[in-house]
N, C-alpha and C. Protein backbone atom coordinates (compact mmCIF):
# COMPACT_ATOMS: atom_id res chain seq x y z
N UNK A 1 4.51 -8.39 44.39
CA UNK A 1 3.32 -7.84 45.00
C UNK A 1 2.18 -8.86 44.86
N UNK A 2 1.91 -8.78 45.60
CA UNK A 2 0.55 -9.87 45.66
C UNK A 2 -0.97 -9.01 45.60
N UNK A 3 -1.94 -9.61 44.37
CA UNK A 3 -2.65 -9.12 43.59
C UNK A 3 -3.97 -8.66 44.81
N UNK A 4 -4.54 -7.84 44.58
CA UNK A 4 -5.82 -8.05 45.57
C UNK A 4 -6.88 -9.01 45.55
N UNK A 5 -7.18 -9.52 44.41
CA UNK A 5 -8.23 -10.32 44.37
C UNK A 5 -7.45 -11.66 45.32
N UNK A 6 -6.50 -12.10 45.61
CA UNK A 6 -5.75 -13.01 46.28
C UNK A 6 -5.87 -12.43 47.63
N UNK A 7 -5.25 -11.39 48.10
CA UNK A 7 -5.68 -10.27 49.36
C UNK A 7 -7.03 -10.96 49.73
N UNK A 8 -8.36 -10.53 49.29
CA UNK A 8 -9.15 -10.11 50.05
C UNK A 8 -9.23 -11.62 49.61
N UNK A 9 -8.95 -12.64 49.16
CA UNK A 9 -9.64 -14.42 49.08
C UNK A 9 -9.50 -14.48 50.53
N UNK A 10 -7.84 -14.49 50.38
CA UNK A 10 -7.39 -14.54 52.23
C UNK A 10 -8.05 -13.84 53.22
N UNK A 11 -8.51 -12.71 53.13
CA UNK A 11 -9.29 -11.83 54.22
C UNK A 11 -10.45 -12.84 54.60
N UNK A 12 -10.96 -13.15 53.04
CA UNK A 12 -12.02 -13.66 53.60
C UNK A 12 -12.39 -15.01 54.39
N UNK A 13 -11.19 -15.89 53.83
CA UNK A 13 -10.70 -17.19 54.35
C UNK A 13 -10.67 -17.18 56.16
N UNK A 14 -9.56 -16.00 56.16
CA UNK A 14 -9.12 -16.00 57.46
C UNK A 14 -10.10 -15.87 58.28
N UNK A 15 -10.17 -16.51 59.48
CA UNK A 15 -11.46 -16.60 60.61
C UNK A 15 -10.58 -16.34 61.99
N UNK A 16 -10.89 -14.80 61.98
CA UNK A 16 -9.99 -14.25 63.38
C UNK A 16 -10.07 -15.44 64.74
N UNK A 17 -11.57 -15.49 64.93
CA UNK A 17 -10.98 -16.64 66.17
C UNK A 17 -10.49 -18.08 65.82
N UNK A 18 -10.30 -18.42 64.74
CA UNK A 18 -9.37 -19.63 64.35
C UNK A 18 -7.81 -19.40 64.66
N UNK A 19 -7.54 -18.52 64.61
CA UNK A 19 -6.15 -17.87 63.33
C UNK A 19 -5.76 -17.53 65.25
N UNK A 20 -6.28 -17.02 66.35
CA UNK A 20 -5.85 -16.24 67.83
C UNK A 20 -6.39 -17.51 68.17
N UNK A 21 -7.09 -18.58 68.33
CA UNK A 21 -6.95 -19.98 69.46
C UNK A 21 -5.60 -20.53 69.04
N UNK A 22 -5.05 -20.30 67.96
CA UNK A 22 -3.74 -20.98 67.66
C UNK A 22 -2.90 -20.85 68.56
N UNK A 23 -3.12 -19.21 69.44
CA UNK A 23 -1.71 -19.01 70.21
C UNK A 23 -2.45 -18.89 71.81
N UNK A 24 -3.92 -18.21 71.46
CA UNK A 24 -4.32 -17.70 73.06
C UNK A 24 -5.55 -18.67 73.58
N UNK A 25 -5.70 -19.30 74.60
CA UNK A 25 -6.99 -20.09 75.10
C UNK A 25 -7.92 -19.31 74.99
N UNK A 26 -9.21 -19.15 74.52
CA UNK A 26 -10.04 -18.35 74.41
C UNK A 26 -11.47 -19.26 74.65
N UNK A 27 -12.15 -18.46 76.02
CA UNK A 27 -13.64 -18.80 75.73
C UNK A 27 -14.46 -17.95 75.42
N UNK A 28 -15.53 -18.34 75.34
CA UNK A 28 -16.37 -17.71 74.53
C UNK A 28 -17.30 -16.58 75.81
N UNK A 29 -18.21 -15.57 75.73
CA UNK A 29 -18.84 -14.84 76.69
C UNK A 29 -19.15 -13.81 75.67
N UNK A 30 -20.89 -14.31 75.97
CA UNK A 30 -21.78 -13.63 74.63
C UNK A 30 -21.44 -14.08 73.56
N UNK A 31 -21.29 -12.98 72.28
CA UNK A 31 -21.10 -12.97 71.14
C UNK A 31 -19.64 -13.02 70.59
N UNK A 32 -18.94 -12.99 71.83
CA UNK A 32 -17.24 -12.64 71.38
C UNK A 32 -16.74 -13.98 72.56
N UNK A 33 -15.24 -13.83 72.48
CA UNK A 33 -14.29 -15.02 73.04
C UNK A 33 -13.37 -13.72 73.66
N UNK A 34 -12.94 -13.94 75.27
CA UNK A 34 -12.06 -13.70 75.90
C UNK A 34 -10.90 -14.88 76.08
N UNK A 35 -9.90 -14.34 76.10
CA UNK A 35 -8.44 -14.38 77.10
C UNK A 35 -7.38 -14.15 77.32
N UNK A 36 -6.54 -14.61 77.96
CA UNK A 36 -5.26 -13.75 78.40
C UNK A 36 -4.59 -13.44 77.12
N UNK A 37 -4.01 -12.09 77.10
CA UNK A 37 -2.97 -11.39 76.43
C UNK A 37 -1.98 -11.67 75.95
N UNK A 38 -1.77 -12.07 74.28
CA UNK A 38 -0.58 -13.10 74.53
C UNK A 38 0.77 -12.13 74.21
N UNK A 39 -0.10 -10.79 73.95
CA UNK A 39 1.09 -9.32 74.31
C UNK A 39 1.68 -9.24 75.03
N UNK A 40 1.56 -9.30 76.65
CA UNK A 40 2.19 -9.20 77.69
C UNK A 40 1.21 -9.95 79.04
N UNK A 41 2.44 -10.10 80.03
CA UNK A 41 1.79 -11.02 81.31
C UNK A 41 0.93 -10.05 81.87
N UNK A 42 -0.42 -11.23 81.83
CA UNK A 42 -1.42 -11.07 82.98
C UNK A 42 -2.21 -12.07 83.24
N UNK A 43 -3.03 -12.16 84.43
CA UNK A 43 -3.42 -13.11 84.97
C UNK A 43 -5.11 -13.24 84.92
N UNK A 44 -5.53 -11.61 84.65
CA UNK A 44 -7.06 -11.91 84.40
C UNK A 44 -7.28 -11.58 82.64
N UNK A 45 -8.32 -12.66 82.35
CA UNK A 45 -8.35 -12.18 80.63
C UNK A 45 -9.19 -10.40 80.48
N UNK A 46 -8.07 -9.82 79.46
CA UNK A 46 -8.62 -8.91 78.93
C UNK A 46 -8.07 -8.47 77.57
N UNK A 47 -8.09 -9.75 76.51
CA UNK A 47 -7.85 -10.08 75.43
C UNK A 47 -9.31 -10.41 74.59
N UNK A 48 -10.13 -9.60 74.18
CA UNK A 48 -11.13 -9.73 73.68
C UNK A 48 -11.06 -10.10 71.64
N UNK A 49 -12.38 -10.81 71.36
CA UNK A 49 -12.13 -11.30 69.97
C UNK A 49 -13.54 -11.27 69.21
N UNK A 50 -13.65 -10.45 68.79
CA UNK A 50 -15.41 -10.35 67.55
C UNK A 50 -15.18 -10.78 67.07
N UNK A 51 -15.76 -12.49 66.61
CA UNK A 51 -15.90 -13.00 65.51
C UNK A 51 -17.06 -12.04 63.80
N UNK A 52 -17.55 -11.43 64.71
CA UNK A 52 -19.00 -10.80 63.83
C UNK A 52 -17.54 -9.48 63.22
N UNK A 53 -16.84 -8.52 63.57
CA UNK A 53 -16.53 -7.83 63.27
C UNK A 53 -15.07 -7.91 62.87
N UNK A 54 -14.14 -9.18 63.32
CA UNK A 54 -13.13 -9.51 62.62
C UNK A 54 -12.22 -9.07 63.41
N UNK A 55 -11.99 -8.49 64.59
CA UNK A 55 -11.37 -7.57 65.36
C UNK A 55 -10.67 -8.56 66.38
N UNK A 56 -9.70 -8.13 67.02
CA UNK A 56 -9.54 -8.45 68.61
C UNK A 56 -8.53 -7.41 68.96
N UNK A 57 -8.89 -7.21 70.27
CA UNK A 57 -8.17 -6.27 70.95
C UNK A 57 -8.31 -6.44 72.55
N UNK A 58 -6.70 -5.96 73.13
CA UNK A 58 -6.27 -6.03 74.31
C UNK A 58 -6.90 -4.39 75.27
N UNK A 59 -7.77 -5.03 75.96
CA UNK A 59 -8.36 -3.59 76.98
C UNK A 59 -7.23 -3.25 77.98
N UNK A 60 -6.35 -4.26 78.12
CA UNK A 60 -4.96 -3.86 78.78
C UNK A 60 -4.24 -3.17 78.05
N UNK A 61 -3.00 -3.51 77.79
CA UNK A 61 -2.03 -2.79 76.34
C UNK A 61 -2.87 -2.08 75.16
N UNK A 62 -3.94 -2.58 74.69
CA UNK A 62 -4.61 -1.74 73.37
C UNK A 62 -3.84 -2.17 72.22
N UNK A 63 -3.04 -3.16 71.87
CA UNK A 63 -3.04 -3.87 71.38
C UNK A 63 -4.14 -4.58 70.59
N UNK A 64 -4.22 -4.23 69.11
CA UNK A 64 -5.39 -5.34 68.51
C UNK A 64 -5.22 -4.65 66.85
N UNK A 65 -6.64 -5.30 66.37
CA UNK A 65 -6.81 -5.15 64.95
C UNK A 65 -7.17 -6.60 64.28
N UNK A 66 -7.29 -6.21 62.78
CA UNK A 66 -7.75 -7.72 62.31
C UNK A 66 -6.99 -8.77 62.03
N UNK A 67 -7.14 -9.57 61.16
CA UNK A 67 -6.11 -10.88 61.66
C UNK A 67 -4.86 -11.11 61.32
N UNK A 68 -4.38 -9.88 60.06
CA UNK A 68 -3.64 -9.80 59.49
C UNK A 68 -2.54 -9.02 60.41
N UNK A 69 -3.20 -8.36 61.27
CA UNK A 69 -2.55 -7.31 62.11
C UNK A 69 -2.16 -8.35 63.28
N UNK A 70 -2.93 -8.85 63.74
CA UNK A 70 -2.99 -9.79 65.04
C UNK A 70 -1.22 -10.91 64.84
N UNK A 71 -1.73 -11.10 63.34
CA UNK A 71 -0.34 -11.98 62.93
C UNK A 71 1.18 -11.14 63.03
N UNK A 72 1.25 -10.04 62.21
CA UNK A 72 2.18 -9.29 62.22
C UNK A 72 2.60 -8.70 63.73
N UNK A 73 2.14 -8.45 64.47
CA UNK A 73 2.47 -8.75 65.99
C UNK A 73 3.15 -9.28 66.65
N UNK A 74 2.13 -10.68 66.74
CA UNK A 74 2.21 -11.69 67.30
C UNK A 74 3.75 -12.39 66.68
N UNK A 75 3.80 -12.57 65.33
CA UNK A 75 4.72 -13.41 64.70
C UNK A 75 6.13 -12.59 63.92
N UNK A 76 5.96 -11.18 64.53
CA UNK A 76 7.03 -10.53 64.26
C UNK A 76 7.04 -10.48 62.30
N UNK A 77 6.11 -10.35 61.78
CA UNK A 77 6.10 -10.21 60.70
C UNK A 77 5.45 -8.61 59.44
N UNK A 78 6.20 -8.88 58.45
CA UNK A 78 5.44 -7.66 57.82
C UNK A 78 4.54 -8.21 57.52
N UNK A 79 3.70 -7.07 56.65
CA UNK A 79 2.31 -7.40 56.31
C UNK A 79 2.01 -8.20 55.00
N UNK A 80 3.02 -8.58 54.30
CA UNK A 80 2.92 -9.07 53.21
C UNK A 80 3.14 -10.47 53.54
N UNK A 81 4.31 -10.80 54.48
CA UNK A 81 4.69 -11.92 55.09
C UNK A 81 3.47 -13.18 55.84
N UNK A 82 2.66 -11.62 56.76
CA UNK A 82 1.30 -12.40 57.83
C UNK A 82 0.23 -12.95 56.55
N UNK A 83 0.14 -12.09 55.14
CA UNK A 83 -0.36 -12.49 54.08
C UNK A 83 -0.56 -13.79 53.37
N UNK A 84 1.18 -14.30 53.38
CA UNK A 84 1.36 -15.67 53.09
C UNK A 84 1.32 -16.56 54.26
N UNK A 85 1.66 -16.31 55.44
CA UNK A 85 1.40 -16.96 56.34
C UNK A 85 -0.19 -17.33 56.34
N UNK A 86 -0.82 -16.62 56.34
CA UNK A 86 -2.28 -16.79 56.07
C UNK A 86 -2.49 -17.48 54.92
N UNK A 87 -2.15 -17.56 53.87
CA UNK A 87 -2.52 -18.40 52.24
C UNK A 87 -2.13 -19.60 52.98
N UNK A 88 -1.23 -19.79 53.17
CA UNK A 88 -0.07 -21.27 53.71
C UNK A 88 -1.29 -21.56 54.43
N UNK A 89 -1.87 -21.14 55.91
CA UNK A 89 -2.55 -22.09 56.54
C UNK A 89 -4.00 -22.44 56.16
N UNK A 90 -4.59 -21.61 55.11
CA UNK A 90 -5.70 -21.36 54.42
C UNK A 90 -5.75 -21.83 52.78
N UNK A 91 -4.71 -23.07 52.73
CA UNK A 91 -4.59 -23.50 51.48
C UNK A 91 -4.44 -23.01 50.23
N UNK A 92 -4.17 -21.34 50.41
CA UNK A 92 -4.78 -20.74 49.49
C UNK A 92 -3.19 -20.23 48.13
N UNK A 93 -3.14 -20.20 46.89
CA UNK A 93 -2.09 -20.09 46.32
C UNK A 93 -2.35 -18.67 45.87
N UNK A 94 -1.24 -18.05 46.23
CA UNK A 94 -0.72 -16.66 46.52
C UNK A 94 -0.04 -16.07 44.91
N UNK A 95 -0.88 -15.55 44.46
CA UNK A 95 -0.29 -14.74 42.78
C UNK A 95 0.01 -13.31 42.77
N UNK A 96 1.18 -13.65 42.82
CA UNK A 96 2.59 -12.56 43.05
C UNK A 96 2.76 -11.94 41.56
N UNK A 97 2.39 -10.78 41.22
CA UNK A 97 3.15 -10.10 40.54
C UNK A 97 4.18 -8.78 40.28
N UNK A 98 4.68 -8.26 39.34
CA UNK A 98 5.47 -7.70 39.49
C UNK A 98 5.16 -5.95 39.32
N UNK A 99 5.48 -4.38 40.02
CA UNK A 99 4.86 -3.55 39.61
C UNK A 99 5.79 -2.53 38.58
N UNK A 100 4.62 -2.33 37.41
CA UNK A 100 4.97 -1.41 36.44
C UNK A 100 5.43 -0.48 37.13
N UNK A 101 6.32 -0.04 36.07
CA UNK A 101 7.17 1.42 35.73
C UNK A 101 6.05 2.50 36.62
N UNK A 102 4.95 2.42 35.85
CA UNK A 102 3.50 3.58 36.39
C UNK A 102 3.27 3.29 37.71
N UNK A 103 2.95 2.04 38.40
CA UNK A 103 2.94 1.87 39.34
C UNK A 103 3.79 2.58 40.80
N UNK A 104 4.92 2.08 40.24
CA UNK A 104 6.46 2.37 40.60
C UNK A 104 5.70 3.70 41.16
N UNK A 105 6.10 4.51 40.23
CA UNK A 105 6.10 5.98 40.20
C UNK A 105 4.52 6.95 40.88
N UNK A 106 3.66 6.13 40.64
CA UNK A 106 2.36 6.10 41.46
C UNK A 106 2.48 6.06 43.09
N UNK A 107 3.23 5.21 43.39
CA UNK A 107 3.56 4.83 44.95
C UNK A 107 4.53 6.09 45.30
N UNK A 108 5.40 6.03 44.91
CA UNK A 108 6.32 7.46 45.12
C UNK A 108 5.82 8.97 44.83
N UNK A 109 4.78 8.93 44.03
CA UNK A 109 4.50 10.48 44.25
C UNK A 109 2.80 10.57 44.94
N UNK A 110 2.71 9.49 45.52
CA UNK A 110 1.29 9.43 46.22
C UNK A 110 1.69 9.39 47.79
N UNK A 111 3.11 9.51 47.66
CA UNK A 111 3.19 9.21 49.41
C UNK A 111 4.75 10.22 49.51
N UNK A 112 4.14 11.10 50.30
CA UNK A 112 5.60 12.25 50.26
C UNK A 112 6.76 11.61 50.91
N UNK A 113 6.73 11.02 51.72
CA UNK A 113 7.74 10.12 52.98
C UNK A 113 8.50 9.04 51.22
N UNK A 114 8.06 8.65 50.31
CA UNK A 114 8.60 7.93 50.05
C UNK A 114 9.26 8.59 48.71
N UNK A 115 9.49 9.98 48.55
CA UNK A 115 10.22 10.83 47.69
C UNK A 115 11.53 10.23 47.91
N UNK A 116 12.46 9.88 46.62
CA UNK A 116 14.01 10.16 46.90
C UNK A 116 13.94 8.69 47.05
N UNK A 117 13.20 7.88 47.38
CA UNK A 117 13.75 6.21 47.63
C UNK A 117 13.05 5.49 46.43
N UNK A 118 14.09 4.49 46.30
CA UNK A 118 13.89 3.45 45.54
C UNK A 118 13.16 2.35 45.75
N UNK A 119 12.19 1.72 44.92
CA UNK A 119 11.52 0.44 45.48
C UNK A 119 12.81 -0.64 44.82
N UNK A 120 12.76 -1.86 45.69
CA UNK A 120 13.60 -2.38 45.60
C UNK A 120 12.85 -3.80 45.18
């Protein structure tokens, strides 16, 4: 598990329109950056990106969220995965630890869906 104070370094590192010019051409109009969808084909941009609010989202598909989300998408990844993907391009070293017994058992009776299963 990777600690939060490492989490939010990366949150804060990450710069949504850095992290989406990687994959989508984006100009700028106003305060935000449009362009095409790199969700699905289209030909006019309606791939929008708030730098001020951390966001981007597709007014086509509805497709969006912050950058962590944008990654897991885009790169077919979980969320822990778009995490390190993010440390990796953000230099940042990622401190993984392991969760207590209490923990364990915290996650399983805080979330009914996850009764009866094992963390692995």
């Amino acid at each position: 598990m990777i600690d939060q104070a490492t989490i939010d370094r990366i949150l804060d590192a990450a710069q949504i329109v850095d992290v989406v010019s990687e994959f989508v051409t984006l100009r700028r109009r106003g305060v935000n950056y449009i362009g095409l969808c790199p969700f699905h084909n289209e030909k006019t941009p309606s791939f929008s990106v708030s730098p001020s609010k951390g966001l981007c989202k597709c007014f086509s598909c509805g497709k969006g969220g912050n950058v962590v989300h944008f990654i897991m998408e885009h790169e077919q990844l979980s969320y822990y995965e778009a995490l390190k993907w993010l440390a990796n391009k953000y230099h940042i070293e990622v401190k993984e630890r392991e969760l207590t017994d209490e923990e364990k058992q915290a996650c399983l009776s805080s979330y009914p869906a996850n009764r009866g299963t094992a963390l692995l």
